[in-house]
PDB file of N, CA and C in Angstrom:
ATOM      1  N   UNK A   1       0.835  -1.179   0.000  1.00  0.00           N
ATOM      2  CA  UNK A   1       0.000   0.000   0.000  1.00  0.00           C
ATOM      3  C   UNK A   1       0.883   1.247   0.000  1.00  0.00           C
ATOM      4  N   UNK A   2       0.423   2.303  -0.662  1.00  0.00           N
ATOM      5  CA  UNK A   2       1.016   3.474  -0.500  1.00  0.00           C
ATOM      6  C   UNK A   2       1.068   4.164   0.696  1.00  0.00           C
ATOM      7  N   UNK A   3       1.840   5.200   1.154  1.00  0.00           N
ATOM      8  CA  UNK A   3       1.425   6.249   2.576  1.00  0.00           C
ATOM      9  C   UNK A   3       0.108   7.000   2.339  1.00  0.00           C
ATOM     10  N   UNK A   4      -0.070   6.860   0.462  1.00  0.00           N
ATOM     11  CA  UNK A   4      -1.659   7.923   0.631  1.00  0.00           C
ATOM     12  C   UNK A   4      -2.645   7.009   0.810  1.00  0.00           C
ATOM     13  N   UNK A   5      -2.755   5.947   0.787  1.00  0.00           N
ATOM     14  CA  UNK A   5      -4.015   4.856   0.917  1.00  0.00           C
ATOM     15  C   UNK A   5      -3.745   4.813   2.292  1.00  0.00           C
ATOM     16  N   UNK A   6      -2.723   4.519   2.995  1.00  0.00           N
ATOM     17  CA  UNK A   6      -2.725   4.046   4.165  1.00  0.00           C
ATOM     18  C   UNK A   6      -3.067   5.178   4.921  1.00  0.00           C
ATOM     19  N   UNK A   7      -3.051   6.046   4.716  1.00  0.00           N
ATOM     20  CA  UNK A   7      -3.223   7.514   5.183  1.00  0.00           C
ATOM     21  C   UNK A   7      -5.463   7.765   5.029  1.00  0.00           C
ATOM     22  N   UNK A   8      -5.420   7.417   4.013  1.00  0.00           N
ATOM     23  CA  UNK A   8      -6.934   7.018   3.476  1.00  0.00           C
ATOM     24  C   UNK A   8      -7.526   5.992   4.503  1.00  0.00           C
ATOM     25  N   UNK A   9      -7.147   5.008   4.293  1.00  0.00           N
ATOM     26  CA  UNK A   9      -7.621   3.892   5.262  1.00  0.00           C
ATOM     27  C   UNK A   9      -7.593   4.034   6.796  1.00  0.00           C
ATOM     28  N   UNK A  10      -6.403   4.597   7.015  1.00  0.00           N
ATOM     29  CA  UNK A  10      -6.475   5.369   8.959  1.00  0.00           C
ATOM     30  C   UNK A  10      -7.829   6.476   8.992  1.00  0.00           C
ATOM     31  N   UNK A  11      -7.641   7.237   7.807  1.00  0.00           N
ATOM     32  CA  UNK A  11      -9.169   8.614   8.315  1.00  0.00           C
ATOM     33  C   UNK A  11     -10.176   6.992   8.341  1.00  0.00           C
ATOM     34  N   UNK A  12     -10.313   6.585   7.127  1.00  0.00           N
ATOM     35  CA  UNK A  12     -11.927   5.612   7.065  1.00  0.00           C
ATOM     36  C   UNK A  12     -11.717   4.833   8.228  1.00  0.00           C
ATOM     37  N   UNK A  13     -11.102   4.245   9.012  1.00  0.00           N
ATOM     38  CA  UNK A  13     -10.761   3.855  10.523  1.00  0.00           C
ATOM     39  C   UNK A  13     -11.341   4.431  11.454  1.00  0.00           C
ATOM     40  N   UNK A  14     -10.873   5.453  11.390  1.00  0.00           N
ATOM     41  CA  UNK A  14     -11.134   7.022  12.359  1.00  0.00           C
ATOM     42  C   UNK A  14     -12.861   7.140  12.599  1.00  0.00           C
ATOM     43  N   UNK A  15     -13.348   6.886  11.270  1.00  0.00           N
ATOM     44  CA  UNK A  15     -14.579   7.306  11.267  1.00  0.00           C
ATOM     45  C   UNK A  15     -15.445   5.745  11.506  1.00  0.00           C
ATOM     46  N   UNK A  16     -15.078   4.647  11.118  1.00  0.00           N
ATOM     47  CA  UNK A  16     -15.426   3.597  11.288  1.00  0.00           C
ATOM     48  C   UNK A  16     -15.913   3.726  12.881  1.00  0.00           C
ATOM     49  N   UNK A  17     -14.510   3.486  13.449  1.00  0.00           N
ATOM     50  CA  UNK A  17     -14.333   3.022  14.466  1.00  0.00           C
ATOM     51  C   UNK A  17     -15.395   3.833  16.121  1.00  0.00           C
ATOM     52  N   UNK A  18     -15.576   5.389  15.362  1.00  0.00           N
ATOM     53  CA  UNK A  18     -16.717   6.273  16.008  1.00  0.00           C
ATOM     54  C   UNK A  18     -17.712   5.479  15.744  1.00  0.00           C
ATOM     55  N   UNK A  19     -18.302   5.272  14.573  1.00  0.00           N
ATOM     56  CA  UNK A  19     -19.134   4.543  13.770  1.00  0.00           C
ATOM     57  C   UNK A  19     -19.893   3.263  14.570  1.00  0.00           C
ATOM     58  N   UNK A  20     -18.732   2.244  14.207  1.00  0.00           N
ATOM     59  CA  UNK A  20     -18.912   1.154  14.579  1.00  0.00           C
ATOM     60  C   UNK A  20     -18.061   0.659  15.741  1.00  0.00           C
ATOM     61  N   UNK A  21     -17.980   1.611  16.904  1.00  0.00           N
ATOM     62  CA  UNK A  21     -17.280   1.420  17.814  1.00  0.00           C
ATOM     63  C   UNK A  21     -17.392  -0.553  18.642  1.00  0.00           C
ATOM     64  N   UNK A  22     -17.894  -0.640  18.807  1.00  0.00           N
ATOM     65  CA  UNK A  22     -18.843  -1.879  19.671  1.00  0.00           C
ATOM     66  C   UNK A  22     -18.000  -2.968  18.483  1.00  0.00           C
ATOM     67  N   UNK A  23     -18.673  -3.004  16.954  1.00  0.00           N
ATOM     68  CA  UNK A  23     -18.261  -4.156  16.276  1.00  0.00           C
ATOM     69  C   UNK A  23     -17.042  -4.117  16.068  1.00  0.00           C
ATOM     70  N   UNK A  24     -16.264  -2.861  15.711  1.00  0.00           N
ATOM     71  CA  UNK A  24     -15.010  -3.075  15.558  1.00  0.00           C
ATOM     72  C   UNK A  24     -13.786  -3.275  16.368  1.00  0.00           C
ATOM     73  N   UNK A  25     -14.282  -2.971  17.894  1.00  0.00           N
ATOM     74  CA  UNK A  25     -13.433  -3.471  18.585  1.00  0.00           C
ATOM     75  C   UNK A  25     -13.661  -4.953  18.629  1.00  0.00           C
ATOM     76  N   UNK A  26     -14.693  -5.396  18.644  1.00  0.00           N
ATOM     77  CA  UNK A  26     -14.464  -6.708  18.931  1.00  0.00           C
ATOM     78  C   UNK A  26     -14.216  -7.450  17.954  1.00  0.00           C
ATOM     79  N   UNK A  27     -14.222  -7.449  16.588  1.00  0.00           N
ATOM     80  CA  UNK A  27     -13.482  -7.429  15.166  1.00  0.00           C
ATOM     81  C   UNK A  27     -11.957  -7.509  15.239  1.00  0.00           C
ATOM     82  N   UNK A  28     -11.407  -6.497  16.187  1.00  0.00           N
ATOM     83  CA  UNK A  28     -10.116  -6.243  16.137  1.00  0.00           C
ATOM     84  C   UNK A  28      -9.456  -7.578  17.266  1.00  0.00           C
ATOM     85  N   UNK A  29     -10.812  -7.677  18.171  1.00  0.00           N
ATOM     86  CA  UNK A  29     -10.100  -8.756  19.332  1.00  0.00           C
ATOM     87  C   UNK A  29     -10.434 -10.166  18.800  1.00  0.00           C
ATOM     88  N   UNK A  30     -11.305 -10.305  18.093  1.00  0.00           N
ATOM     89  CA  UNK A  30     -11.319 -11.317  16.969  1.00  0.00           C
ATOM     90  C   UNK A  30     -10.519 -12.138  16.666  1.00  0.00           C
ATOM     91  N   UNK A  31      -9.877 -11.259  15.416  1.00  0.00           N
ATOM     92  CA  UNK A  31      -8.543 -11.387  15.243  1.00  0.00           C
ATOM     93  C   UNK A  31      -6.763 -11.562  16.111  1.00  0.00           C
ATOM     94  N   UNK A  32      -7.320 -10.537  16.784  1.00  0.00           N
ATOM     95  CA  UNK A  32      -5.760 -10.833  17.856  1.00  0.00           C
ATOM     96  C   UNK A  32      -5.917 -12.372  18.266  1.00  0.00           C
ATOM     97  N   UNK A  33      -6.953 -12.962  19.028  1.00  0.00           N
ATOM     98  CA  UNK A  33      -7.461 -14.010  19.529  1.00  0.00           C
ATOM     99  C   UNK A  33      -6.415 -14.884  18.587  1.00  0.00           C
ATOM    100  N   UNK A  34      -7.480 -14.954  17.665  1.00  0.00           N
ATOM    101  CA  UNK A  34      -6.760 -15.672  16.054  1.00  0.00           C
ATOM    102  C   UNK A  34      -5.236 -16.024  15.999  1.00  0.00           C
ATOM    103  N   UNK A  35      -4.715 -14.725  15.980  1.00  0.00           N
ATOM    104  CA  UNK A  35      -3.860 -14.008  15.256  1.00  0.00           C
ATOM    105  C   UNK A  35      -3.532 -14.650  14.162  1.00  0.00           C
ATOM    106  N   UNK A  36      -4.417 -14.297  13.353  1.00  0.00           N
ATOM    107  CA  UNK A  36      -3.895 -15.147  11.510  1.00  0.00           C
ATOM    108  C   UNK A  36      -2.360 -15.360  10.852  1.00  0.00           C
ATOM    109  N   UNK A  37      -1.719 -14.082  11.600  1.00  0.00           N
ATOM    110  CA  UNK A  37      -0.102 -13.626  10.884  1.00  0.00           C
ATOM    111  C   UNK A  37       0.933 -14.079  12.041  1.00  0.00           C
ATOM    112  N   UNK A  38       0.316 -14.174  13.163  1.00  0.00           N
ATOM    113  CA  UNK A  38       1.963 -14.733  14.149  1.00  0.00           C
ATOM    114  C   UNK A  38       1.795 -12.970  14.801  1.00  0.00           C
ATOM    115  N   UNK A  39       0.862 -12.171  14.705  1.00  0.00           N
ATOM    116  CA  UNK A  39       1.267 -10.791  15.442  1.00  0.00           C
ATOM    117  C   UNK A  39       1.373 -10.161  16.473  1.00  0.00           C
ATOM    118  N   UNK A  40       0.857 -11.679  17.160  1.00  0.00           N
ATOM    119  CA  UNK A  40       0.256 -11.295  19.210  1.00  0.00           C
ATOM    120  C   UNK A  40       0.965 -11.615  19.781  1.00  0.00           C
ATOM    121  N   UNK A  41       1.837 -10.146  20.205  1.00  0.00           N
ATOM    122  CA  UNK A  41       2.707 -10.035  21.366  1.00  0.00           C
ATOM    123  C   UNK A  41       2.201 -10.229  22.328  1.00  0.00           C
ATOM    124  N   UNK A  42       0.921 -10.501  23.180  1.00  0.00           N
ATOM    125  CA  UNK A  42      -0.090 -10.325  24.408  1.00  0.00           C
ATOM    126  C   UNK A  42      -0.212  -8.812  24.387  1.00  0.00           C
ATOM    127  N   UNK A  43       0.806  -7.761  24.183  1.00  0.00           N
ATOM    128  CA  UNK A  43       0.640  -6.463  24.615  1.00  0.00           C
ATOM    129  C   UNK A  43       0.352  -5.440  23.227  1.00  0.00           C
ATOM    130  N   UNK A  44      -0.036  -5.557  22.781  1.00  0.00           N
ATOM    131  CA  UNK A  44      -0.391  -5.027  21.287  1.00  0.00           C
ATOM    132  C   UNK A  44      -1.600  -5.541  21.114  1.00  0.00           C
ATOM    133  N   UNK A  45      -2.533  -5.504  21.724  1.00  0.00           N
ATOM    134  CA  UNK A  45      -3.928  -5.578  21.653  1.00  0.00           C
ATOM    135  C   UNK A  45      -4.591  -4.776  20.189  1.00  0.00           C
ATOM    136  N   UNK A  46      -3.874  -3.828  20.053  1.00  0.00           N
ATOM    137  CA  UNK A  46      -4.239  -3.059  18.407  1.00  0.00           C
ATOM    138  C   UNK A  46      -3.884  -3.380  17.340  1.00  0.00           C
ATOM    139  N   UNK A  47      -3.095  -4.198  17.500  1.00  0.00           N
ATOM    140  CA  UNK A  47      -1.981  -5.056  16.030  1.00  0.00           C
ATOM    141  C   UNK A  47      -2.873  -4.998  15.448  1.00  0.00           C
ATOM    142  N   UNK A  48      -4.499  -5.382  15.375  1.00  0.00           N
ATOM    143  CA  UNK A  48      -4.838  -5.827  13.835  1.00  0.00           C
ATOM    144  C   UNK A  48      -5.860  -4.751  13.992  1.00  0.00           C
ATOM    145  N   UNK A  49      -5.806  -3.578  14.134  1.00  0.00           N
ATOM    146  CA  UNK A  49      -7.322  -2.209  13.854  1.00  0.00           C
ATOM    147  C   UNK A  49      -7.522  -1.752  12.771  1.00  0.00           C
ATOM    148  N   UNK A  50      -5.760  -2.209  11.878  1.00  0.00           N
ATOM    149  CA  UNK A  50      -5.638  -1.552  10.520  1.00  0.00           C
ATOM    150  C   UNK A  50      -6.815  -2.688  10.074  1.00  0.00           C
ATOM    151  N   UNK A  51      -6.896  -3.732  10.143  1.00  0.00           N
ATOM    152  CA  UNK A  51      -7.365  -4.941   9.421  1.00  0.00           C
ATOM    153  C   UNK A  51      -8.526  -4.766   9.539  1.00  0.00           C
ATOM    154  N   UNK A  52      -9.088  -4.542  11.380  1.00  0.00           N
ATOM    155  CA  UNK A  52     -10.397  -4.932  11.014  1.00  0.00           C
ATOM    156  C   UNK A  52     -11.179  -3.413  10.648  1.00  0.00           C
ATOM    157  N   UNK A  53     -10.959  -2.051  10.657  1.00  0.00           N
ATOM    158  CA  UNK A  53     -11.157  -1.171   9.874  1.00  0.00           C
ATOM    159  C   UNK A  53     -11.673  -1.314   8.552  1.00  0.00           C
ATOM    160  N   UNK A  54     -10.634  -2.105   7.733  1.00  0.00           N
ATOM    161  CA  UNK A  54     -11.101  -2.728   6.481  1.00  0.00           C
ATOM    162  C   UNK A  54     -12.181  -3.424   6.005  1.00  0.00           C
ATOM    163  N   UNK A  55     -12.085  -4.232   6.961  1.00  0.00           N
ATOM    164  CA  UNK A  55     -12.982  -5.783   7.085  1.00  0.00           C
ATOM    165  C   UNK A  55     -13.939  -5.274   7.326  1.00  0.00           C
ATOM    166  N   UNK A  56     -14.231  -4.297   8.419  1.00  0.00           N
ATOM    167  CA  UNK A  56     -15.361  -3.633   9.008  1.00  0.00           C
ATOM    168  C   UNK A  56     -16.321  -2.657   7.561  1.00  0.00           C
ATOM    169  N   UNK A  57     -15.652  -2.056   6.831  1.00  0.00           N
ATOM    170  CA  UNK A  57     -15.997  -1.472   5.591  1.00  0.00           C
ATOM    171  C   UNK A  57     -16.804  -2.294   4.501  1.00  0.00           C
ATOM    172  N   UNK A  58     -16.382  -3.714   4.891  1.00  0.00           N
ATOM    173  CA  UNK A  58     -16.769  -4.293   3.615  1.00  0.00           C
ATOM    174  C   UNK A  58     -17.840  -5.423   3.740  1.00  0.00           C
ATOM    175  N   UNK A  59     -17.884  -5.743   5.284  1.00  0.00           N
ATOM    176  CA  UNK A  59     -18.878  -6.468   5.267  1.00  0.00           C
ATOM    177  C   UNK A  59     -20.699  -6.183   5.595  1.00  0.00           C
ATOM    178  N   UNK A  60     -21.571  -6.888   4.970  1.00  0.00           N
ATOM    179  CA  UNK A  60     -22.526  -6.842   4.953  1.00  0.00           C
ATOM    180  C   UNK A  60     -23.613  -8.162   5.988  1.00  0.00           C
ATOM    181  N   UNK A  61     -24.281  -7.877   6.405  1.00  0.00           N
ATOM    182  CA  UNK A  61     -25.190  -8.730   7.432  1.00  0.00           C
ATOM    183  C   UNK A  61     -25.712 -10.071   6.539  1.00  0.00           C
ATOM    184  N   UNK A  62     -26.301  -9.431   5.386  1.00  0.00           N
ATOM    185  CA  UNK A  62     -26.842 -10.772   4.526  1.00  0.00           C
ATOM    186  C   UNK A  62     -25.673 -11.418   3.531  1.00  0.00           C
ATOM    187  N   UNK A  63     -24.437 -11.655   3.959  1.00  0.00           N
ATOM    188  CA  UNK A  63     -23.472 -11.918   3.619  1.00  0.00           C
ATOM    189  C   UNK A  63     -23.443 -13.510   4.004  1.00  0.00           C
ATOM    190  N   UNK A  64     -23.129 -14.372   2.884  1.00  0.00           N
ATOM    191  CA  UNK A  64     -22.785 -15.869   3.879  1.00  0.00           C
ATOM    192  C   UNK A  64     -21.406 -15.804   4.529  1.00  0.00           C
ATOM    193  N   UNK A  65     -21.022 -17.090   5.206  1.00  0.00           N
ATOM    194  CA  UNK A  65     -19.449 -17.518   5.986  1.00  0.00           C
ATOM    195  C   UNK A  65     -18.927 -17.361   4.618  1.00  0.00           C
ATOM    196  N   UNK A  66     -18.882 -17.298   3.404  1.00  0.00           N
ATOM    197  CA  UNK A  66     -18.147 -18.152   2.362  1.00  0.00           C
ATOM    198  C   UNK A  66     -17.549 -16.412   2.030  1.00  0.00           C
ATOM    199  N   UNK A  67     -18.698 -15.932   1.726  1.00  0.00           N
ATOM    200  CA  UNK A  67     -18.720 -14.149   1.203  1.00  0.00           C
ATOM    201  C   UNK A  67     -17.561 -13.820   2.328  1.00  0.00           C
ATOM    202  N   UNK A  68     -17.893 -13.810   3.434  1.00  0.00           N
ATOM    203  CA  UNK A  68     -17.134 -13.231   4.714  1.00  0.00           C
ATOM    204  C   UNK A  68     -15.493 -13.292   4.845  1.00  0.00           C
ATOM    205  N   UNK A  69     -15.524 -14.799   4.281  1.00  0.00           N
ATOM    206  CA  UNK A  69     -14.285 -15.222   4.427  1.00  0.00           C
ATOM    207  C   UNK A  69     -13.413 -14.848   3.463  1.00  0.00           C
ATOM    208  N   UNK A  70     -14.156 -14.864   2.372  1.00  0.00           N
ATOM    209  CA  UNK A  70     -13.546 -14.036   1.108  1.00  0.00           C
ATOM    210  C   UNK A  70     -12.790 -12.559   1.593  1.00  0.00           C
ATOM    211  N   UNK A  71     -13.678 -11.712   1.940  1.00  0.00           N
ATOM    212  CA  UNK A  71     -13.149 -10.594   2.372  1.00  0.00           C
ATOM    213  C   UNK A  71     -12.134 -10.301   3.106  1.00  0.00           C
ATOM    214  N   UNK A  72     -12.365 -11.323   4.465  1.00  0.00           N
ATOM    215  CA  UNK A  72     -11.140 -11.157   5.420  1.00  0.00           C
ATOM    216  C   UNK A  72     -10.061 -11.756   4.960  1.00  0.00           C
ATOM    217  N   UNK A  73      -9.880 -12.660   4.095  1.00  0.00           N
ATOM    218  CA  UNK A  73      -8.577 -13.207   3.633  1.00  0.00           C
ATOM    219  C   UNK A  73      -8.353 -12.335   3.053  1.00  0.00           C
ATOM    220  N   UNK A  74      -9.030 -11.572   1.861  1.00  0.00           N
ATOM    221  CA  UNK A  74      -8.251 -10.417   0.566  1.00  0.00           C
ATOM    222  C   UNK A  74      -7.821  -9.481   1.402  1.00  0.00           C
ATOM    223  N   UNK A  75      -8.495  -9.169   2.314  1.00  0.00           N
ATOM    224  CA  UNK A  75      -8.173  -8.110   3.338  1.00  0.00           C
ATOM    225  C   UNK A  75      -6.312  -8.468   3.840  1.00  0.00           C
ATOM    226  N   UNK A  76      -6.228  -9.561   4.451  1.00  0.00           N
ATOM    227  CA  UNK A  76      -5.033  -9.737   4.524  1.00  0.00           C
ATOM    228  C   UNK A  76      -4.063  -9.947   3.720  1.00  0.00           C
ATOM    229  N   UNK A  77      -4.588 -10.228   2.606  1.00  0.00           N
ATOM    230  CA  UNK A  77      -3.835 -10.318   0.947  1.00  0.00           C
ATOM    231  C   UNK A  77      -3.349  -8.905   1.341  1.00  0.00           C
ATOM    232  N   UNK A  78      -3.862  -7.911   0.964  1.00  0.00           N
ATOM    233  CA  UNK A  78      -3.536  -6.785   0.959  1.00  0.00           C
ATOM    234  C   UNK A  78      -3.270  -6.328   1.943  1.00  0.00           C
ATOM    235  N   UNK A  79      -3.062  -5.986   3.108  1.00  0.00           N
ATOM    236  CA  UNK A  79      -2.199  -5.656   3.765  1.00  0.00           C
ATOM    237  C   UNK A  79      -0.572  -5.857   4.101  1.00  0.00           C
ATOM    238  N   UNK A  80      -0.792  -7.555   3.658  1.00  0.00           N
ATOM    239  CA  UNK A  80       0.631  -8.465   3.908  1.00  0.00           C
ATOM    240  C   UNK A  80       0.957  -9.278   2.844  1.00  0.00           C
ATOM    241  N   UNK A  81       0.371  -9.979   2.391  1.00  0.00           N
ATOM    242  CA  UNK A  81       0.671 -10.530   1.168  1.00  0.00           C
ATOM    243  C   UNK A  81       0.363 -11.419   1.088  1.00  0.00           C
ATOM    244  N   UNK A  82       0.086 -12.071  -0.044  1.00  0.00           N
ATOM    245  CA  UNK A  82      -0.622 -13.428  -0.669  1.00  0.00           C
ATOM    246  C   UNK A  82      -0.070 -14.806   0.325  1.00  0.00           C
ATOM    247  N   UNK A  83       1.669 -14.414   0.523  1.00  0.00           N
ATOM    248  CA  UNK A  83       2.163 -15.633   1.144  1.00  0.00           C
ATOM    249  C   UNK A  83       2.106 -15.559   2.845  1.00  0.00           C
ATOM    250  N   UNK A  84       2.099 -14.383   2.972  1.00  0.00           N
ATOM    251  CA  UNK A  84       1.878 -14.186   4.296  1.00  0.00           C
ATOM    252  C   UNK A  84       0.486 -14.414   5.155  1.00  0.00           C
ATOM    253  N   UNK A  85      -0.838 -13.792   4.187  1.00  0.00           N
ATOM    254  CA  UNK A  85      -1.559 -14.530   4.740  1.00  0.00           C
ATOM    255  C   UNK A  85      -2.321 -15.391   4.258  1.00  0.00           C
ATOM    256  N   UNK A  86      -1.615 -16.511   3.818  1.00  0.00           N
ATOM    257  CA  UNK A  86      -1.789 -17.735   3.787  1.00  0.00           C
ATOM    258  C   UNK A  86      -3.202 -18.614   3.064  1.00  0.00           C
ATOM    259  N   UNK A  87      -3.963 -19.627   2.759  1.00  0.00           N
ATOM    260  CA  UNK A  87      -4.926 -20.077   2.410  1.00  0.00           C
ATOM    261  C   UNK A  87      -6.201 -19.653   2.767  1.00  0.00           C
ATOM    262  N   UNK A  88      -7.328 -19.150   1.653  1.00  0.00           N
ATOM    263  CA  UNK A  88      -8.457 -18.165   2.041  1.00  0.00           C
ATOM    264  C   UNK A  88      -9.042 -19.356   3.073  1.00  0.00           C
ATOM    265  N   UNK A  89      -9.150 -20.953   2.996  1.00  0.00           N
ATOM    266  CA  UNK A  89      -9.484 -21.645   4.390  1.00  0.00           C
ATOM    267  C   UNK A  89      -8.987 -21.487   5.274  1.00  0.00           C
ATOM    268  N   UNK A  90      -8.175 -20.852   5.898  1.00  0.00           N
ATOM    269  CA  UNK A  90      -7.539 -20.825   7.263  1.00  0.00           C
ATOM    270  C   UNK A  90      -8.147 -19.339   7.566  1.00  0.00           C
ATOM    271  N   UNK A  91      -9.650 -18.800   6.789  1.00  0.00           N
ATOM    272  CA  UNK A  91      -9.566 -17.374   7.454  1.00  0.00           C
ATOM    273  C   UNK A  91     -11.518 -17.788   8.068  1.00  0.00           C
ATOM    274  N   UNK A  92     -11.945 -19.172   7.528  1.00  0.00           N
ATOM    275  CA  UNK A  92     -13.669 -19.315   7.720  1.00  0.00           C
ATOM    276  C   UNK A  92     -13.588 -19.198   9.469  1.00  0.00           C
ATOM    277  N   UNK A  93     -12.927 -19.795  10.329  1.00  0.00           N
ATOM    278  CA  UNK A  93     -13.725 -20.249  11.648  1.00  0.00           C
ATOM    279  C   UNK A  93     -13.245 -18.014  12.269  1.00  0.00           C
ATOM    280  N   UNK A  94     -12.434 -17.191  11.390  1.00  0.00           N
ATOM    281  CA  UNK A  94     -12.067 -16.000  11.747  1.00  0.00           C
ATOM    282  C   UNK A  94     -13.616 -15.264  11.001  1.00  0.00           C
ATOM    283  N   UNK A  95     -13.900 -15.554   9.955  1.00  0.00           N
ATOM    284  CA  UNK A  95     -15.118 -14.968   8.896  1.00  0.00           C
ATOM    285  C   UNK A  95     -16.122 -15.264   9.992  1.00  0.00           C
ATOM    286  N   UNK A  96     -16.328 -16.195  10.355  1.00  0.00           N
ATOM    287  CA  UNK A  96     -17.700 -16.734  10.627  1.00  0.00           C
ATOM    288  C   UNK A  96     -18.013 -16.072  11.807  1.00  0.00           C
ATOM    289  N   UNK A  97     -16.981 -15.612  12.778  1.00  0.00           N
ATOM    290  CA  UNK A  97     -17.215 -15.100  14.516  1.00  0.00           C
ATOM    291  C   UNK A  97     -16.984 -13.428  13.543  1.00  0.00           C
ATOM    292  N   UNK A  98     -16.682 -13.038  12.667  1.00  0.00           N
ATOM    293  CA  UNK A  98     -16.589 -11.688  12.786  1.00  0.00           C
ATOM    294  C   UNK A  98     -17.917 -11.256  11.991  1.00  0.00           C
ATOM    295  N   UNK A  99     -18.485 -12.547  11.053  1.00  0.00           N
ATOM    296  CA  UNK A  99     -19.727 -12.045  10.620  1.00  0.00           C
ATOM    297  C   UNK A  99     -21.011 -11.858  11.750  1.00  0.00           C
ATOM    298  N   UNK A 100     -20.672 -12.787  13.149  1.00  0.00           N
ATOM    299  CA  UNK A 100     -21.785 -13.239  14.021  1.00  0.00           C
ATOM    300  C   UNK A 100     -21.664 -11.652  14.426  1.00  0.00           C
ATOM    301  N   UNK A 101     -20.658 -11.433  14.640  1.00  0.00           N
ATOM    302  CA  UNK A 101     -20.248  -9.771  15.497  1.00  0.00           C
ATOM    303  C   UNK A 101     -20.700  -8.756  14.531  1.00  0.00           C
ATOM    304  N   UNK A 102     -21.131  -8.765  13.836  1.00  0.00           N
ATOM    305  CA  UNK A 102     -21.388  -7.623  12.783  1.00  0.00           C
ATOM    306  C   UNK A 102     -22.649  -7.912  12.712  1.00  0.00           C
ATOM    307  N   UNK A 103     -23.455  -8.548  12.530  1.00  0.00           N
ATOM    308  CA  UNK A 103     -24.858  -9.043  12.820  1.00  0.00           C
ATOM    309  C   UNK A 103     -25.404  -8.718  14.161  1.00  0.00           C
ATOM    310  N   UNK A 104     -24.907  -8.908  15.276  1.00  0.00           N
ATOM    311  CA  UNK A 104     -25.084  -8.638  16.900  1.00  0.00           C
ATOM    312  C   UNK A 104     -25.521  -7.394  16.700  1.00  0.00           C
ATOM    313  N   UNK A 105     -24.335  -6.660  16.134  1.00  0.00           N
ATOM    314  CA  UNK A 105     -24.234  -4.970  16.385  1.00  0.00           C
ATOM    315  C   UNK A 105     -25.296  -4.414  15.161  1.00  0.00           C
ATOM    316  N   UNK A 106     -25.698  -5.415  14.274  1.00  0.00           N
ATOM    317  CA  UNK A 106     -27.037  -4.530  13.183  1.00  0.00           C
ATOM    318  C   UNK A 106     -26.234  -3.941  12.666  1.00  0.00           C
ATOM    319  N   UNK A 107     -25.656  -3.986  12.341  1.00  0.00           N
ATOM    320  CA  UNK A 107     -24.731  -2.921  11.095  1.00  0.00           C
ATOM    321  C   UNK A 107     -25.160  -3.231   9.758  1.00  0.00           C
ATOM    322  N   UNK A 108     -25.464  -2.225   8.991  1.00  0.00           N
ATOM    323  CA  UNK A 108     -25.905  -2.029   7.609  1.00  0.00           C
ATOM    324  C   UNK A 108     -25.361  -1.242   6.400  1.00  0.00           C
TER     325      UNK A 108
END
């Protein structure tokens, strides 16, 4: 990513995260839980806000696990890379708890 996208993606964060305060933190703890990439120091609880910011943007309620999972893997495509994060199956049992959390919170 460039500094101007990434710069782009921190404001849409910014505003997300007012937004969808409730889903996206727990989106973000989601993931740490997870940690898909190897990123959980225990003390970096924020490692992944860039991620779920993203993730948070793109998903929809009437979305299946399959749709979901799609997203959060490309999501990590792009942030890190194709090899880094790894097979779009190793992202469903992460899709499926972040779609339940986005549904909880009614987000539309």
């Amino acid at each position: 990513m460039t500094p101007e996208e990434i710069k782009l993606h921190a404001e849409r964060r910014e505003r997300l995260s007012s937004s969808y305060k409730r889903a996206f933190e727990e989106i973000s703890a989601i993931l740490f839980r997870h940690d898909p990439i190897s990123i959980n120091f225990d003390d970096n609880t924020d490692e992944y806000d860039a991620e779920a910011g993203t993730i948070i943007s793109r998903i929809r309620s009437d979305m299946s696990v399959d749709d979901a999972t799609t997203v959060v893997h490309e999501e990590f495509v792009r942030w890190f890379s194709r090899v880094d994060a790894g097979p779009k199956s190793k992202y469903a049992e992460v899709a499926a708890e972040i779609l339940d959390a986005f549904r909880r919170a009614d987000l539309r």
